[in-house]
Protein backbone atom coordinates (compact mmCIF):
# COMPACT_ATOMS: atom_id res chain seq x y z
CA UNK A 1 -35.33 -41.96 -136.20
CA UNK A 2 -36.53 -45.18 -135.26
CA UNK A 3 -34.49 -47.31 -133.03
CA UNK A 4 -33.54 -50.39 -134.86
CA UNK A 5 -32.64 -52.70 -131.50
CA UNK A 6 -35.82 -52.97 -129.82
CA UNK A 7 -36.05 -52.74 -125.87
CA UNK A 8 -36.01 -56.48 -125.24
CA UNK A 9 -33.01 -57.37 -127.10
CA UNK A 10 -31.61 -53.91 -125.97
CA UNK A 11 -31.65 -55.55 -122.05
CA UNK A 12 -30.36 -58.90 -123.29
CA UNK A 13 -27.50 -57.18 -124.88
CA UNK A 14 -26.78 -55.33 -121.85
CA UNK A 15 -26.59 -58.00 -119.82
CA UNK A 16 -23.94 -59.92 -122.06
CA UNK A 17 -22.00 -56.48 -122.03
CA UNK A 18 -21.83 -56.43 -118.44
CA UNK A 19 -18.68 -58.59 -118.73
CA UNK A 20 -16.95 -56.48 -120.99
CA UNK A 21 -13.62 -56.37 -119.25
CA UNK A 22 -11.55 -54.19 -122.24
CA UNK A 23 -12.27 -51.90 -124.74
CA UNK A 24 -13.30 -53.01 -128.41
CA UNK A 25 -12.95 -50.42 -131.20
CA UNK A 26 -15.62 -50.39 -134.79
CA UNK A 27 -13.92 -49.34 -137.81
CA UNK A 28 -16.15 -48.92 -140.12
CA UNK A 29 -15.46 -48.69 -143.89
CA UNK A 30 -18.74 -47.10 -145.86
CA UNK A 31 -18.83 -45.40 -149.11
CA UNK A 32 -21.33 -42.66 -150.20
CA UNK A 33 -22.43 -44.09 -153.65
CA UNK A 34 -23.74 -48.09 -154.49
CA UNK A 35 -23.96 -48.88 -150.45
CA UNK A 36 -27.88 -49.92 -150.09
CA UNK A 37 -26.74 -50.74 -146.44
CA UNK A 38 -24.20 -48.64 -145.07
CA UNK A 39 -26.69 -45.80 -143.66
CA UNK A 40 -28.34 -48.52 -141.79
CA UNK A 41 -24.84 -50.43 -140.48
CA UNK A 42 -24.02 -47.41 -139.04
CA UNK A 43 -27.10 -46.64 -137.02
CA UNK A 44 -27.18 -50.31 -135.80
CA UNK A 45 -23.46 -50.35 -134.54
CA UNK A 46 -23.71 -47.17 -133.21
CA UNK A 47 -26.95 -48.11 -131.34
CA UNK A 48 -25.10 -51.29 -130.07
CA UNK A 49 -21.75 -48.85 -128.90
CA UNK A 50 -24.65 -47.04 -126.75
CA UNK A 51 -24.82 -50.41 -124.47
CA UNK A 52 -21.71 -49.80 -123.41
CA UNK A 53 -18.56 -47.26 -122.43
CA UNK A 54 -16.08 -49.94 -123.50
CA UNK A 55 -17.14 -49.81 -127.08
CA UNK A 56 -15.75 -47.30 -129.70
CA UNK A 57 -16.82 -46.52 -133.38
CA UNK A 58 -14.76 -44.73 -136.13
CA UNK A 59 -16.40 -44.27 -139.23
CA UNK A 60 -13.99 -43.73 -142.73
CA UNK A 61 -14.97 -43.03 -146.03
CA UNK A 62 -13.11 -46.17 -148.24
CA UNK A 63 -11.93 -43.76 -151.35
CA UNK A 64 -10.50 -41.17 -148.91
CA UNK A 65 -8.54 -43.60 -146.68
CA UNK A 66 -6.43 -45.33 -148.78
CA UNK A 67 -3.42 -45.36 -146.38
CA UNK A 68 -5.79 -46.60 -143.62
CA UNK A 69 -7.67 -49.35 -145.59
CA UNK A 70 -4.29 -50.68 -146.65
CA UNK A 71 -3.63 -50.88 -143.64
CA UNK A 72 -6.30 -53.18 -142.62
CA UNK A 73 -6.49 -54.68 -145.65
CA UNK A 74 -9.69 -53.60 -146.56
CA UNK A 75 -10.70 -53.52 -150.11
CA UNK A 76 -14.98 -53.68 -150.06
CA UNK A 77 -17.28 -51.07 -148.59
CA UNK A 78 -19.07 -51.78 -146.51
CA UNK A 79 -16.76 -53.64 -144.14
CA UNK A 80 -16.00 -53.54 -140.25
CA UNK A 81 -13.25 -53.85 -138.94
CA UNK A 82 -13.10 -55.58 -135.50
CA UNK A 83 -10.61 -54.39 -133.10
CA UNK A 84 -9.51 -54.17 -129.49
CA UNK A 85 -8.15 -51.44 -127.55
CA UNK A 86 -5.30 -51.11 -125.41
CA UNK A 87 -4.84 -47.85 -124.45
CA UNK A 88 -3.83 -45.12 -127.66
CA UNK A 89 -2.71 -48.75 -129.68
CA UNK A 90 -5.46 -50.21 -131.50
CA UNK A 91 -4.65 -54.05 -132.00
CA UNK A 92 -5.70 -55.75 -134.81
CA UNK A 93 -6.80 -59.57 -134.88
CA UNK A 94 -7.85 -59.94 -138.42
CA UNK A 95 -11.15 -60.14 -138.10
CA UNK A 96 -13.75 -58.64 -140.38
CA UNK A 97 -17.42 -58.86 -140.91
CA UNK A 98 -18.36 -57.52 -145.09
CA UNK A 99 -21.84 -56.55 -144.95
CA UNK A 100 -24.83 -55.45 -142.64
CA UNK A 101 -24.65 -58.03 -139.61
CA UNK A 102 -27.98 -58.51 -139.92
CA UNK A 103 -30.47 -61.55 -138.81
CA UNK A 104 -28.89 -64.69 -137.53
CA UNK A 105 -25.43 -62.75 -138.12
CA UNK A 106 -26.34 -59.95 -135.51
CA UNK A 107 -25.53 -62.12 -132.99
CA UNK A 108 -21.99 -62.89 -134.41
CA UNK A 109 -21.54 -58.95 -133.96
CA UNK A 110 -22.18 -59.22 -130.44
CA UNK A 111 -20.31 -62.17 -129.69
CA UNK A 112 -16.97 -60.56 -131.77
CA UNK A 113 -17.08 -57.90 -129.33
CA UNK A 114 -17.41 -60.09 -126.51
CA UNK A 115 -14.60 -62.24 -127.57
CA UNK A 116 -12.26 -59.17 -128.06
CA UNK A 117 -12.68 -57.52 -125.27
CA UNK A 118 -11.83 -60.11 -122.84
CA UNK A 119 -8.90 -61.26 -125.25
CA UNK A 120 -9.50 -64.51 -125.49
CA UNK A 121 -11.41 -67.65 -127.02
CA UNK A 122 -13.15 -70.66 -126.90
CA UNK A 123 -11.09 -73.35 -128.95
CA UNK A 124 -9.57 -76.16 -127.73
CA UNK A 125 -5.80 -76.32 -126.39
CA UNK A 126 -5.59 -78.67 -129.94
CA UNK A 127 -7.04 -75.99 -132.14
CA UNK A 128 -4.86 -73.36 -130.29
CA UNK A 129 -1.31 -74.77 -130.91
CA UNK A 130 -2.70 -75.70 -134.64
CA UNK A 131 -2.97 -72.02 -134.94
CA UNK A 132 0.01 -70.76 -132.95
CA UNK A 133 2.10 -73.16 -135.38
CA UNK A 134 0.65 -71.51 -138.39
CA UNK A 135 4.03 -70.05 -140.41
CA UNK A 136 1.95 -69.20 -143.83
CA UNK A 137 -0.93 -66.21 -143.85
CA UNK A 138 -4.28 -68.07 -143.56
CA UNK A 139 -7.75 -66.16 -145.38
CA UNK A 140 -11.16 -67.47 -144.27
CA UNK A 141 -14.23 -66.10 -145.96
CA UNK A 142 -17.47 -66.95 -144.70
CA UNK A 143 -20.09 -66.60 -147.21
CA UNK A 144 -23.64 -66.01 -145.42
CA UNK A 145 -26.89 -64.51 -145.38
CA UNK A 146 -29.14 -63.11 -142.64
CA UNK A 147 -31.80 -65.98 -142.70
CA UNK A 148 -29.22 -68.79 -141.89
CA UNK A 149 -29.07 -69.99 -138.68
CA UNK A 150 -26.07 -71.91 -138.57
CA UNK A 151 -23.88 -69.11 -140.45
CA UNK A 152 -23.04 -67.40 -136.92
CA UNK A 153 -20.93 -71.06 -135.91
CA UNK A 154 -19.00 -70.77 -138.59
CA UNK A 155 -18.20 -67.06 -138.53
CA UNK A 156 -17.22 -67.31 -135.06
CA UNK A 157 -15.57 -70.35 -135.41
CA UNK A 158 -13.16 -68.63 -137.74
CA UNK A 159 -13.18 -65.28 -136.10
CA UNK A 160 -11.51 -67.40 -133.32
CA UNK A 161 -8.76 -68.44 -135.25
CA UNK A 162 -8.04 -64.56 -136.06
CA UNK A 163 -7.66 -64.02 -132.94
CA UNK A 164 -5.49 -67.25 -132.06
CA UNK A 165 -3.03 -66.74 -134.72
CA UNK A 166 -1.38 -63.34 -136.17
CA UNK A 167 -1.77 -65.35 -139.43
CA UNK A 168 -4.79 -65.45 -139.87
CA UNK A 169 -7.67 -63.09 -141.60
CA UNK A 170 -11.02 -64.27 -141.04
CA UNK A 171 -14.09 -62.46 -143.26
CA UNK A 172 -17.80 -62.80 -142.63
CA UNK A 173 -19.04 -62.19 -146.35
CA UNK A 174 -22.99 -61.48 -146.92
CA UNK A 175 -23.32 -63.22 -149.82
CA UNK A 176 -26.13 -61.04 -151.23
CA UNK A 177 -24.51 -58.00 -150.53
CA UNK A 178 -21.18 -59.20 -152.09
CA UNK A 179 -22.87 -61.91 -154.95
CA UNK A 180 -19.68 -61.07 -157.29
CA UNK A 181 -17.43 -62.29 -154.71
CA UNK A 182 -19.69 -65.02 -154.08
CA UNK A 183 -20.37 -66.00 -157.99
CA UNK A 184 -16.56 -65.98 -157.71
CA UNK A 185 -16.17 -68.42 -155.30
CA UNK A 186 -19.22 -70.54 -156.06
CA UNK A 187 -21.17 -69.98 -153.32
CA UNK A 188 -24.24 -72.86 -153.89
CA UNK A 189 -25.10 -72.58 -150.11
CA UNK A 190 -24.10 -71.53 -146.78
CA UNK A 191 -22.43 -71.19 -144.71
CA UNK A 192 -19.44 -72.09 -147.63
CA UNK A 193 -15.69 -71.53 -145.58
CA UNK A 194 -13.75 -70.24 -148.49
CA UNK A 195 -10.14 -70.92 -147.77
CA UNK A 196 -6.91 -69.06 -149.26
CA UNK A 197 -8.89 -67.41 -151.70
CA UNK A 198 -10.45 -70.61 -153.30
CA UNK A 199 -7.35 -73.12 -152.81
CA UNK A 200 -10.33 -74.89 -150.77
CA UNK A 201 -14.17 -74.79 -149.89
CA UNK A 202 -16.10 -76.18 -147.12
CA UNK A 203 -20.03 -75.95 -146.55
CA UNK A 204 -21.86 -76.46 -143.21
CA UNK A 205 -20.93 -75.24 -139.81
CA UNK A 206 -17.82 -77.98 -139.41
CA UNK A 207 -16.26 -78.38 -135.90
CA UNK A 208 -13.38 -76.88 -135.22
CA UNK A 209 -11.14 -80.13 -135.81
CA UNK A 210 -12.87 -80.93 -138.98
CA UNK A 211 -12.29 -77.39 -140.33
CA UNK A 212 -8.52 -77.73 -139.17
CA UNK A 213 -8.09 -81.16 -140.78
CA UNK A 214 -9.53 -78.86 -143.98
CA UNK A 215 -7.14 -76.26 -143.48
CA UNK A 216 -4.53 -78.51 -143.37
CA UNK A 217 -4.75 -80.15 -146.63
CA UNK A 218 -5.03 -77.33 -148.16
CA UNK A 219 -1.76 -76.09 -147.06
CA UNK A 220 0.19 -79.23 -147.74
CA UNK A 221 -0.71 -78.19 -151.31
C-alpha cells in the first residue's frame, strides 16, 4: 500500500513530535457503508501514530458503539475523537475533527496532538478566564475544506477553547464531506464558526478576542 505521508513531511513531523511530553489517544468513529473517506482516514492517522510511541489509535464501528459514541457525543461517521492520556483514564477535551483532515487541515491534526499532549494552549490569560468563567455548554463548528488555507486558525483557535473550558465542544466540519450539515447551517464560505448550533455565525479566521466578543453576544441572548 502506498504510503500516504511522504518522506519529507514524514521528518518534519518527527521533528514537531519530538516534544511530545504525554500521551494522545485517536478515537476514531468509521462506518462500513456511505464513508468515501474512512478507509483512507484510517491509513493516514495510523501512519501519523507510527511517528511516535506517545500516540494511540482505537478504531469503533459508529452503529455498534452506541454506548461509546454517546459517550463522546458523537453522532457522524467519520469523526475523531481527540483525546489525551493519563495513564488507564482517557480525558476528554471536547475536541473533534468530522471528516478526512486532509490539505490545509492536516496540519490542524498535527497541531491537536501537539496541543494535547503537553496539556496546554496558546490563548491569552484574557481568553483563558473568558473560558474558565463559561457556566453554559458552548458548541463550535468549524465548517472547512482541504483547499483553505486559513481554515486551520480557526479550527485551532477553537480547539483551544475545548481544551480551556470543560464547556466547551469544538468540531472541525469538512464541509464537503458533511454538505447537509453545512446546507443546514448556511455555509456560503469558510472558514464559517457556527456557534450553539446556529444561535450565531462568524466567517474568516477572527482573533481570539473578536471570536470571544462573538461568543458573548450570543450568550447574552
Amino acid at each position: 500500500m502506498e504510503k500516504m505521508i511522504d518522506e519529507a513531511i514524514k521528518s518534519q513531523i518527527e521533528e514537531l513530535f519530538a516534544g511530545l511530553t504525554s500521551p494522545v489517544e485517536i478515537v476514531f468513529f468509521t462506518k462500513e457503508e456511505n464513508c468515501d473517506y474512512c478507509g483512507e482516514i484510517e491509513q493516514l492517522i495510523g501512519e501519523v501514530a507510527e511517528l511516535s510511541e506517545l500516540i494511540g489509535i482505537t478504531v469503533h464501528q459508529l452503529d455498534a458503539q452506541t454506548d461509546l459514541a454517546q459517550k463522546y457525543h458523537v453522532e457522524y461517521a467519520p469523526t475523531l475523537v481527540m483525546l489525551a492520556r493519563e495513564g488507564d483514564q482517557l480525558i476528554d477535551y471536547g475536541i473533534r475533527l468530522l471528516g478526512a483532515p486532509a490539505g490545509h487541515e492536516f496540519t490542524t491534526l498535527i497541531h491537536d496532538i501537539l496541543f494535547l499532549s503537553r496539556r496546554s494552549t496558546d490563548l491569552s490569560d484574557e481568553a483563558r478566564s473568558f473560558l474558565k468563567g463559561l457556566t453554559s455548554p458552548l458548541l463550535l463548528q468549524v465548517f472547512v475544506t482541504p483547499t483553505c488555507p486559513y481554515c486551520p486558525q480557526a479550527v485551532l483557535l477553537a480547539h483551544q477553547m475545548a481544551m480551556e473550558s470543560e464547556m466547551v465542544q469544538a468540531e472541525m466540519i469538512e464541509a464537503n464531506e458533511y454538505s447537509e450539515l453545512a446546507n443546514q447551517f448556511m455555509v456560503s464560505g469558510v472558514p464559517q464558526t457556527t456557534i450553539n448550533s446556529g444561535a450565531g455565525r462568524v466567517v474568516g479566521a477572527l482573533p481570539e478576542q473578536a471570536l470571544i466578543a462573538q461568543i458573548e453576544t450570543v450568550l447574552a441572548g
